[in-house]
C-alpha atoms as a PDB file:
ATOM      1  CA  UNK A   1      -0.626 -11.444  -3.473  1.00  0.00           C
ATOM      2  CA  UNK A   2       2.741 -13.482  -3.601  1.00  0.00           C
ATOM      3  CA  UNK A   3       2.679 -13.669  -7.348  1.00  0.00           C
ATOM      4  CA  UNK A   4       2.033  -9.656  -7.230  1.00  0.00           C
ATOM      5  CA  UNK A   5       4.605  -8.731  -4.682  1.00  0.00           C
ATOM      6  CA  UNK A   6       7.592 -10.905  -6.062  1.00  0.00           C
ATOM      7  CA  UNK A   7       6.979  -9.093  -9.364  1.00  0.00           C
ATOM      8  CA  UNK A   8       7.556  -5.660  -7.993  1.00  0.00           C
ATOM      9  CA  UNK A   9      11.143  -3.780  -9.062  1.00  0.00           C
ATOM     10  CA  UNK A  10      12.380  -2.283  -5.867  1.00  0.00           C
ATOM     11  CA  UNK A  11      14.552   0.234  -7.639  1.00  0.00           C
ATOM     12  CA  UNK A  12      11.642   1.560 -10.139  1.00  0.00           C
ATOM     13  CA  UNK A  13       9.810   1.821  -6.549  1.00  0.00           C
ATOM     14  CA  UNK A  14      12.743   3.849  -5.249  1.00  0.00           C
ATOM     15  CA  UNK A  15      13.459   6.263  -8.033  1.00  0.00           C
ATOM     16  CA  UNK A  16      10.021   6.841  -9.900  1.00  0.00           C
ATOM     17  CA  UNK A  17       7.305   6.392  -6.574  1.00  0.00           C
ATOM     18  CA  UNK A  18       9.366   7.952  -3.820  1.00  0.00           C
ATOM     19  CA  UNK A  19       5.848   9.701  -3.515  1.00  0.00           C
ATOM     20  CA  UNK A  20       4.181   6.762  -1.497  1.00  0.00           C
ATOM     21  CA  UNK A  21       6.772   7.288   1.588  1.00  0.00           C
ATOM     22  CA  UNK A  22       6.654  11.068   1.222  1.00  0.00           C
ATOM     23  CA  UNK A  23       2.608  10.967   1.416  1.00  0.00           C
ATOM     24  CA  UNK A  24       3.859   8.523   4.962  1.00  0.00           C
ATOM     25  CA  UNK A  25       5.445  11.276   6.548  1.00  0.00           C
ATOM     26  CA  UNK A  26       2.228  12.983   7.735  1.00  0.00           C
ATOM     27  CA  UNK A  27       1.024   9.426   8.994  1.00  0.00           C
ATOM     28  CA  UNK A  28       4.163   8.923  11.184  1.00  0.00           C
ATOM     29  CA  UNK A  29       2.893  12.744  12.988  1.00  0.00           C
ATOM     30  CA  UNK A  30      -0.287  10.804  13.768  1.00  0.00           C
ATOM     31  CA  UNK A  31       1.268   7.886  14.683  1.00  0.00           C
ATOM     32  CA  UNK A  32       3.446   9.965  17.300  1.00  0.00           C
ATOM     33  CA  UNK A  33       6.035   7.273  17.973  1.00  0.00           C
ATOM     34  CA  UNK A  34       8.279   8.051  21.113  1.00  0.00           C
ATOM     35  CA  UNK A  35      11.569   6.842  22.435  1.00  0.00           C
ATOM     36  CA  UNK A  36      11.758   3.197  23.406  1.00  0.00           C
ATOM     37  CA  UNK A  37       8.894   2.202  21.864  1.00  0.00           C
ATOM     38  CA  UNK A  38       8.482  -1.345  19.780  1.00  0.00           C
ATOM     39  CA  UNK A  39       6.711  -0.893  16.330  1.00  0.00           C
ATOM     40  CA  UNK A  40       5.495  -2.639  13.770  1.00  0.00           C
ATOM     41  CA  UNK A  41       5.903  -1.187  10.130  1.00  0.00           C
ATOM     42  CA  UNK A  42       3.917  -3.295   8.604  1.00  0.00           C
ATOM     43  CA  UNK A  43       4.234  -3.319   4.785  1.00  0.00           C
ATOM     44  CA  UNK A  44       7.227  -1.500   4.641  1.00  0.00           C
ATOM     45  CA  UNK A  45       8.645  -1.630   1.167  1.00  0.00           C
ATOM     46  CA  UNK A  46      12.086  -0.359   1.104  1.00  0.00           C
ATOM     47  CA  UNK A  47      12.428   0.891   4.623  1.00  0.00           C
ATOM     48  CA  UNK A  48      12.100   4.879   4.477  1.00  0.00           C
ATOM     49  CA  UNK A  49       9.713   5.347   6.561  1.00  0.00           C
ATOM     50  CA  UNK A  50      10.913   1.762   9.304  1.00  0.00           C
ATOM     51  CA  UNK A  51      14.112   4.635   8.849  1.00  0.00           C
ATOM     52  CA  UNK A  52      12.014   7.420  10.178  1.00  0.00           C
ATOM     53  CA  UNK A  53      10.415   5.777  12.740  1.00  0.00           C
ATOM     54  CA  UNK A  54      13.905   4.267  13.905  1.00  0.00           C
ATOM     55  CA  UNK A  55      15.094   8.314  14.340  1.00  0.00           C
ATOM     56  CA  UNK A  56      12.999   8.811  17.042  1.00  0.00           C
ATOM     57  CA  UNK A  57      14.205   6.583  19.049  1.00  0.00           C
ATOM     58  CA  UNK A  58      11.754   3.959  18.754  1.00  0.00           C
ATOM     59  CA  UNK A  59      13.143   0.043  18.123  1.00  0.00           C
ATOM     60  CA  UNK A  60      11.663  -0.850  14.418  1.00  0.00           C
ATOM     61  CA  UNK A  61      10.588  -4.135  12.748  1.00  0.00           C
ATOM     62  CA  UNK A  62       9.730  -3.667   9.404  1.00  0.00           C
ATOM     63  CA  UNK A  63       7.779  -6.225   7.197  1.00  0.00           C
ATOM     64  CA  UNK A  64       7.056  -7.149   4.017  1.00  0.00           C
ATOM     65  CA  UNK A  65       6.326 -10.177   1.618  1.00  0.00           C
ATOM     66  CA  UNK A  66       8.217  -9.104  -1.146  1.00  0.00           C
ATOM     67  CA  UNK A  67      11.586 -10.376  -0.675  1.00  0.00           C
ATOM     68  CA  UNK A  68      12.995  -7.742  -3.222  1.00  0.00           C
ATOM     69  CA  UNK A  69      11.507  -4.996  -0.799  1.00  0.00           C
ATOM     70  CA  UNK A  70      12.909  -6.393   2.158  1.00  0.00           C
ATOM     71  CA  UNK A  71      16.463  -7.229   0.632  1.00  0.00           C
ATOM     72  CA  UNK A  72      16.771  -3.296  -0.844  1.00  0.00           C
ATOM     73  CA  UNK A  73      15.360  -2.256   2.926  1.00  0.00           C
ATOM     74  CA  UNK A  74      18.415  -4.388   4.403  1.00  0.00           C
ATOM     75  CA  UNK A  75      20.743  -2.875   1.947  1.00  0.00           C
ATOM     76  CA  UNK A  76      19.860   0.760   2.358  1.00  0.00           C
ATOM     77  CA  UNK A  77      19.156   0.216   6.589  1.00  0.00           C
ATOM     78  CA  UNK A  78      21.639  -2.673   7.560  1.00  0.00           C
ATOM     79  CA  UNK A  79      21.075  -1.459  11.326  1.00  0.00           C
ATOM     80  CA  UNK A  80      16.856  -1.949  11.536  1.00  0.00           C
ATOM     81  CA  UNK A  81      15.831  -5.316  11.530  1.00  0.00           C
ATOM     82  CA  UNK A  82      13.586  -6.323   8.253  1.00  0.00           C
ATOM     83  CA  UNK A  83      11.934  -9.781   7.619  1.00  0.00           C
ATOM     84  CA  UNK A  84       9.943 -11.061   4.869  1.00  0.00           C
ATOM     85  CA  UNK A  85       6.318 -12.202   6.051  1.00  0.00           C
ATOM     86  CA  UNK A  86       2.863 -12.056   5.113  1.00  0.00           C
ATOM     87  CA  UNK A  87       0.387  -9.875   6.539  1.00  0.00           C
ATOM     88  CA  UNK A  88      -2.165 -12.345   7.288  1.00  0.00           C
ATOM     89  CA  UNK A  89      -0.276 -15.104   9.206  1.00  0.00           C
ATOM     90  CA  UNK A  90       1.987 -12.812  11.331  1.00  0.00           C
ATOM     91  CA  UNK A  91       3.339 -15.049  14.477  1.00  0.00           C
ATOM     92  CA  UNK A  92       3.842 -11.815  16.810  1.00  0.00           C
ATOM     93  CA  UNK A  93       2.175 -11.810  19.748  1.00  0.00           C
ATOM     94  CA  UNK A  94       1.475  -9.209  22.142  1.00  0.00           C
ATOM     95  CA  UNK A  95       5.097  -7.565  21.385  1.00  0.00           C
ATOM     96  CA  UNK A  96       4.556  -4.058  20.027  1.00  0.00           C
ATOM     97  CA  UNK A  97       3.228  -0.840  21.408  1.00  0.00           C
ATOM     98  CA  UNK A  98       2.129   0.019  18.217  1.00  0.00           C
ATOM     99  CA  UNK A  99       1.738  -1.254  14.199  1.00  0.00           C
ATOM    100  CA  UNK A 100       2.084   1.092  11.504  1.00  0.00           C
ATOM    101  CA  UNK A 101       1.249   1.166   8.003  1.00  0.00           C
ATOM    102  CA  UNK A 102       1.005   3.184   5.140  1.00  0.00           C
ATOM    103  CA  UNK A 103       0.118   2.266   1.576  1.00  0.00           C
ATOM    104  CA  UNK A 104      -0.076  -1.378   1.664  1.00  0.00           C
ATOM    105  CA  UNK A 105      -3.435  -3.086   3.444  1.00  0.00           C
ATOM    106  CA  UNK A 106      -5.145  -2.228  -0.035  1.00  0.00           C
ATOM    107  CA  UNK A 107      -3.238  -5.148  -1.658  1.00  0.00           C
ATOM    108  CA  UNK A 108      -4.399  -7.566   1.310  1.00  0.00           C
ATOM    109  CA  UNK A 109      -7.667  -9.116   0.276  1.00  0.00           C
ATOM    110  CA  UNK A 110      -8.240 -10.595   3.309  1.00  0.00           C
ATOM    111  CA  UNK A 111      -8.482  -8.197   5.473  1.00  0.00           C
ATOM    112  CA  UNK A 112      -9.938  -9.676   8.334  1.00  0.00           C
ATOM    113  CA  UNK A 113      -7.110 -12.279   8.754  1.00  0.00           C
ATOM    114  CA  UNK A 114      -5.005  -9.364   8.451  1.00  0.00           C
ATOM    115  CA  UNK A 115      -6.629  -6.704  11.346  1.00  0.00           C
ATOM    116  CA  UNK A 116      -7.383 -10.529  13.646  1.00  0.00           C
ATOM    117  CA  UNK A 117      -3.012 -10.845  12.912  1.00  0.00           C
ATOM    118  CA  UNK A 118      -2.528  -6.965  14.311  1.00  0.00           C
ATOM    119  CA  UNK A 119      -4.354  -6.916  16.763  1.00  0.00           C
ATOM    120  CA  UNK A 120      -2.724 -10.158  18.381  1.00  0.00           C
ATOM    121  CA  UNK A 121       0.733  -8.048  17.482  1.00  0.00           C
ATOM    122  CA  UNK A 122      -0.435  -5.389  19.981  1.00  0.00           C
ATOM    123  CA  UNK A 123       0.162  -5.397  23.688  1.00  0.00           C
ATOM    124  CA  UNK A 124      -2.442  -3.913  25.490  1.00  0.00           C
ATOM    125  CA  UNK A 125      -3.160  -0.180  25.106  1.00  0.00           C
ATOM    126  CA  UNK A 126      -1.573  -0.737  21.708  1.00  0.00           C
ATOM    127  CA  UNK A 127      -2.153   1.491  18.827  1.00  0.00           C
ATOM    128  CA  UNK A 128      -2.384   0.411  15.152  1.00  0.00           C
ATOM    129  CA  UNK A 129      -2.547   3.376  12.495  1.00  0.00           C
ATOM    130  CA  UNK A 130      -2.835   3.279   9.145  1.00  0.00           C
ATOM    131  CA  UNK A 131      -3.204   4.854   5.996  1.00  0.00           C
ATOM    132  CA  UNK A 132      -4.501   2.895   2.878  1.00  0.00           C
ATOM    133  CA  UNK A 133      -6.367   3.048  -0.376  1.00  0.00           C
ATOM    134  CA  UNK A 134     -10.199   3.294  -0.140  1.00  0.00           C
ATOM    135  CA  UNK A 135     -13.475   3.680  -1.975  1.00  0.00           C
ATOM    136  CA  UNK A 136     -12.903   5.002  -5.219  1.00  0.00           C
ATOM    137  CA  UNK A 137      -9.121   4.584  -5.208  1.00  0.00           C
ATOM    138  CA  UNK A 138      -7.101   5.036  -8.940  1.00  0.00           C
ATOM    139  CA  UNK A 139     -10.816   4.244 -10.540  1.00  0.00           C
ATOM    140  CA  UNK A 140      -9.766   6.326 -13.352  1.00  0.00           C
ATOM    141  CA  UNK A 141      -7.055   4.345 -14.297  1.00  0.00           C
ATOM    142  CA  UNK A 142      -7.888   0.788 -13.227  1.00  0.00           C
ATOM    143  CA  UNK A 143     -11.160   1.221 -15.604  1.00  0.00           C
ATOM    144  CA  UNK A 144      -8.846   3.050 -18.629  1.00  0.00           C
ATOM    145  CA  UNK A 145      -7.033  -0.564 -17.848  1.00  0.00           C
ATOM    146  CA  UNK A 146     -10.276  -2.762 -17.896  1.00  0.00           C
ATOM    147  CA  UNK A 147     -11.634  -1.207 -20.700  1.00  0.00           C
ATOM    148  CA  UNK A 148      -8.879  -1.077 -23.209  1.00  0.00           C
ATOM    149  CA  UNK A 149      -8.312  -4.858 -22.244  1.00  0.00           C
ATOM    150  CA  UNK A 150     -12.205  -5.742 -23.242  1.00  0.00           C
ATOM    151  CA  UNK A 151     -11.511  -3.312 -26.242  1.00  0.00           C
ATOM    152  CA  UNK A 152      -8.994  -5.748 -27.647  1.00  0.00           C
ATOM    153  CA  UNK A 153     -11.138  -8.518 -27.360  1.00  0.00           C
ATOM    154  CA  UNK A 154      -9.877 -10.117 -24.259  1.00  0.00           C
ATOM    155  CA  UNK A 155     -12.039 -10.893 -21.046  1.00  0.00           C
ATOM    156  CA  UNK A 156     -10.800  -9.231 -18.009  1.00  0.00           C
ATOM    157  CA  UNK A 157     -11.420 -11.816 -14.480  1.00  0.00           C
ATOM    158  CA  UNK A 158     -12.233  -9.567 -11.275  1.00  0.00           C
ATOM    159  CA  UNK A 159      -9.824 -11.850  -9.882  1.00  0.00           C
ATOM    160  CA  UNK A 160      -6.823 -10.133 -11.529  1.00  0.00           C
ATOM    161  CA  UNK A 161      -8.237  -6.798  -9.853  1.00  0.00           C
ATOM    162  CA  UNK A 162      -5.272  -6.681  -7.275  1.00  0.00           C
ATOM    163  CA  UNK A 163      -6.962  -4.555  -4.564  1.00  0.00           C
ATOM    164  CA  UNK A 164      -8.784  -4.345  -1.968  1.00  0.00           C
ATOM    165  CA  UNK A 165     -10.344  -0.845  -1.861  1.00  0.00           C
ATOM    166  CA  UNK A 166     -13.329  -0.264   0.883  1.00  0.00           C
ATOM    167  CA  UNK A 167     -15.701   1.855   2.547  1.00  0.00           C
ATOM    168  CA  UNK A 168     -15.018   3.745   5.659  1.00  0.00           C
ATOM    169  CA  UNK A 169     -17.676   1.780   6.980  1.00  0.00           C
ATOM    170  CA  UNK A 170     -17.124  -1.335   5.974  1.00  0.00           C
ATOM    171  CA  UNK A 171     -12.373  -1.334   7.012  1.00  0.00           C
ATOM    172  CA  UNK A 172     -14.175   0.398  10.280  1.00  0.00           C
ATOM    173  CA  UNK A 173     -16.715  -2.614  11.278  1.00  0.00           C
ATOM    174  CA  UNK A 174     -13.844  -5.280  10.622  1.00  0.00           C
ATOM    175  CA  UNK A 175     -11.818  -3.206  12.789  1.00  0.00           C
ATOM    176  CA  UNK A 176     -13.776  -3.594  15.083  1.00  0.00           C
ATOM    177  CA  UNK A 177     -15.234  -7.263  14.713  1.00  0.00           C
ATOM    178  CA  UNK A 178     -11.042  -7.799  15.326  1.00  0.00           C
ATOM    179  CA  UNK A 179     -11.640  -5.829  18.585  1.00  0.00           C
ATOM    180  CA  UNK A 180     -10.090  -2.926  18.215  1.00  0.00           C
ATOM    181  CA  UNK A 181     -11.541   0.950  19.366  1.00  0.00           C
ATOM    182  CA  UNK A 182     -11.659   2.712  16.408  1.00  0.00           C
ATOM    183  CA  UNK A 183     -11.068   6.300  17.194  1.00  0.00           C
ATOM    184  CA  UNK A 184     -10.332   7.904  14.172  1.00  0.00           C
ATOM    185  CA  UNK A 185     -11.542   7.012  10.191  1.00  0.00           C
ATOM    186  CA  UNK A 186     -11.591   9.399   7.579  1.00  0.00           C
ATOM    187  CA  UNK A 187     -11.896   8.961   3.635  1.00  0.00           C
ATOM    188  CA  UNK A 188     -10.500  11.513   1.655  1.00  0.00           C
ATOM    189  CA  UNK A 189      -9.038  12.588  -1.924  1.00  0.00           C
ATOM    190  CA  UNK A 190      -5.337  12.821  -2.451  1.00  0.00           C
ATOM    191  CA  UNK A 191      -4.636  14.119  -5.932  1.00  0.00           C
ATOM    192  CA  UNK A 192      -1.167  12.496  -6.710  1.00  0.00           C
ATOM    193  CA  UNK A 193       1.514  13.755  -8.884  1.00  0.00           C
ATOM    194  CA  UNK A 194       3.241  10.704 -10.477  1.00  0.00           C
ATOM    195  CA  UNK A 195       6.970  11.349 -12.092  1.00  0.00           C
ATOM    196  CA  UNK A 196       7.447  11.986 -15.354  1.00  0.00           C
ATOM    197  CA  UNK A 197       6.350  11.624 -18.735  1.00  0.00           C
ATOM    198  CA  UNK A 198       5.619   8.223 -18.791  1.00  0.00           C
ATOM    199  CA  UNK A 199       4.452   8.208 -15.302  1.00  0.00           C
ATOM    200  CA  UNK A 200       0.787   5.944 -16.414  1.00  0.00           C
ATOM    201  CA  UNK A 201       3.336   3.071 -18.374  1.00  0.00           C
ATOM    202  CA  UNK A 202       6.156   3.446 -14.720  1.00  0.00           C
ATOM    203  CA  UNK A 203       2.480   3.150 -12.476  1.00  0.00           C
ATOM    204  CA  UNK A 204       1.129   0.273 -14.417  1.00  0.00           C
ATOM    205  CA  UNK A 205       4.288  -1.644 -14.889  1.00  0.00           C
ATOM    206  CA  UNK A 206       4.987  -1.294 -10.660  1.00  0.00           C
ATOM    207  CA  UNK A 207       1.243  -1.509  -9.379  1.00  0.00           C
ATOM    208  CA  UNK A 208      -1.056  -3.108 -12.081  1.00  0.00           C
ATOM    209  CA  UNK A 209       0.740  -5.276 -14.039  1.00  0.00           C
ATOM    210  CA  UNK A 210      -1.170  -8.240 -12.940  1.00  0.00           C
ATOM    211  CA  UNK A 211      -4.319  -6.832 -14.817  1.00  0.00           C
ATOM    212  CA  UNK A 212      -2.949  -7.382 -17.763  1.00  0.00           C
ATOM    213  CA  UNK A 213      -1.901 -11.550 -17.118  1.00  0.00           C
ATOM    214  CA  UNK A 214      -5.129 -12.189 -19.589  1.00  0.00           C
ATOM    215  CA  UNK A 215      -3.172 -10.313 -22.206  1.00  0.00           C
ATOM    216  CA  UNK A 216      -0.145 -11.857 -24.469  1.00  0.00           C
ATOM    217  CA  UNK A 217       3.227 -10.179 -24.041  1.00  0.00           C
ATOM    218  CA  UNK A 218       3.218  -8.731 -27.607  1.00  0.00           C
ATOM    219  CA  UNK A 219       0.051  -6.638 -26.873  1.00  0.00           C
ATOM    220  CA  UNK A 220       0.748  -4.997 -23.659  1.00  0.00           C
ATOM    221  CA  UNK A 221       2.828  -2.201 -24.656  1.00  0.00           C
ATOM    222  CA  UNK A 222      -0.044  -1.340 -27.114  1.00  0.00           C
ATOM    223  CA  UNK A 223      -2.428  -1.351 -24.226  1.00  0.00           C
ATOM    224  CA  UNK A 224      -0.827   0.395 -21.902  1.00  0.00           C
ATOM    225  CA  UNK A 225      -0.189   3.701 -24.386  1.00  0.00           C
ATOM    226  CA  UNK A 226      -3.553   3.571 -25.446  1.00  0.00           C
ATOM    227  CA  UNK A 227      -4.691   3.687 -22.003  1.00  0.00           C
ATOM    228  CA  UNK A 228      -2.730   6.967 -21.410  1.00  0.00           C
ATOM    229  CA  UNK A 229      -3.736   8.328 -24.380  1.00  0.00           C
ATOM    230  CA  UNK A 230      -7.623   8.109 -23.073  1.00  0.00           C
ATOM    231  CA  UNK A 231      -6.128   9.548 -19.682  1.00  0.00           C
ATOM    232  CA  UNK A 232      -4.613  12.346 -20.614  1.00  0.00           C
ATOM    233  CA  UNK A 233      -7.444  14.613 -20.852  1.00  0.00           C
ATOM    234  CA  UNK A 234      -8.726  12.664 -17.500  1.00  0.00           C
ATOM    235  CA  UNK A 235      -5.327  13.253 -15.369  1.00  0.00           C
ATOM    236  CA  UNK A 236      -2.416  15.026 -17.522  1.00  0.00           C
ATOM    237  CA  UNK A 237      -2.341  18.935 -15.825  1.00  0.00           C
ATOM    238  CA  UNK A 238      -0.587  21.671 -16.928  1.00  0.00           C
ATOM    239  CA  UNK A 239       2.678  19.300 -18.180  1.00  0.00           C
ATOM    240  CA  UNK A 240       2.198  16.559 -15.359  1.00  0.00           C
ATOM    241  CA  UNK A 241      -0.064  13.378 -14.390  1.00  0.00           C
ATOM    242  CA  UNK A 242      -1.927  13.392 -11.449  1.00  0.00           C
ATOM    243  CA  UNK A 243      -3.145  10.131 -10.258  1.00  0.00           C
ATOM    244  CA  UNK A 244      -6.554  10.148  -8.592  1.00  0.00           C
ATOM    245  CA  UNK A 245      -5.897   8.899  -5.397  1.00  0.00           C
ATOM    246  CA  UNK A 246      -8.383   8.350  -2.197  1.00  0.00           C
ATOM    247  CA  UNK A 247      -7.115   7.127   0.845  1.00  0.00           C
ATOM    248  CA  UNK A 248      -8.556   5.805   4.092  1.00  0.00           C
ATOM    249  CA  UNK A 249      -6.753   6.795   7.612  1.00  0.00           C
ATOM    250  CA  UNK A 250      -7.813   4.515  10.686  1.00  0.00           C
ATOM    251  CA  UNK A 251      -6.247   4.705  14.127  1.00  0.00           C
ATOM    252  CA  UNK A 252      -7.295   1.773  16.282  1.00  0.00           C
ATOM    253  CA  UNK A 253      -6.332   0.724  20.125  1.00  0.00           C
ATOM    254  CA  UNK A 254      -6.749  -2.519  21.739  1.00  0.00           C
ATOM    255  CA  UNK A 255      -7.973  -1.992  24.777  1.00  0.00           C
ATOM    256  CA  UNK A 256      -8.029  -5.901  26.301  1.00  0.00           C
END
């Protein structure tokens, strides 16, 4: 995941997927954060939602392993305190009331290091909700990717697959092999508009550019539009694309 995050372009994140903080906003009601509080954000890109969370009063760390997240969070939120760290060897211990996240344990592939890591983060009676690609997540576009790669004659490794994209029942028993109560898990479609008219070449380029590390430099461009070509009669709706999304919502407590 290092080699992935470092690659990311905070300000293409900013300008053309504003969407995956807006889609947050509903997860921050179920999170209910209240005055005083200490939480987690956990995976928190450029800060909007740490900035949020912050408005209600509660006292925010935000985290992320891409340093080009966390220095564009420190830029645009000088006053919340951001530090670059990776999800699965966290050193908190028993200091927050609660851990938040939204749209980044599907790039964690090991996610048991990663719930063991929040759930040592929690005091007890500490919440951790999340929201989270599952099951079925951008399969229309991440096979479009696959395919056109084997089309033009290159061999695609699973191990360039950047995601980690489960079951409800499979993120719910690791949950709870980490010891958490899980009291809420629910699997659902999220049909996603993505900005503008080159919105498949913006979402490769930001989220799955490491599928294409088996393919030379010269080629890619080639790939990529005939990849949204094939889409287009897939996810291109009355004049915009619509990624097809499926997300996972937990809430967890930690009850010892």
């Amino acid at each position: 995941m290092e080699k992935i995050s470092n690659t990311w372009n905070a300000n293409l994140y900013d300008s053309k997927h504003s969407f995956v903080s807006m889609y947050g906003e509903s997860l921050i009601e179920l999170l209910a954060p209240k005055k005083g509080e200490r939480i987690l954000d956990l995976g928190c890109g450029t800060g909007d939602l740490a900035k949020q969370l912050s408005d209600y009063g509660s006292e925010i760390t935000g985290v992320d392993q891409s340093e080009k997240m966390i220095e564009q969070a420190r830029r645009k939120y000088p006053e919340i305190k951001f530090i670059v760290q990776d999800a699965t060897k966290l050193t908190f211990h028993r200091e927050f009331d609660a851990v938040f996240s939204n749209a980044a344990l599907h790039w964690i592939k090991q996610p048991m290091q990663t719930l063991t890591c929040i759930y040592n983060s929690l005091k007890q009676g500490g919440r951790f909700v999340a929201e989270f690609g599952g099951k079925g997540n951008v399969k229309a576009i991440s096979d479009a990717v696959i395919y056109q790669i084997e089309e033009e004659g290159f061999t695609f490794n699973m191990d360039l697959f950047p995601w980690f994209f489960s079951s409800i029942a499979e993120y719910s028993s690791l949950m709870e092999q980490a010891g958490f109560r899980v009291t809420l898990a629910q699997h659902f479609d999220r049909p996603t508009p993505l900005d503008g008219e080159g919105a498949i070449k913006n979402w490769i380029e930001m989220f799955g550019s490491s599928m294409l590390a088996v393919v030379p430099d010269n080629k890619k461009a080639d790939i990529i539009a005939k990849v949204e070509n094939n889409l287009k009669e897939v996810l291109y709706r009355d004049g915009k694309w619509i990624g097809d999304y499926k997300r996972i919502r937990v809430i967890g407590f930690k009850e010892k």
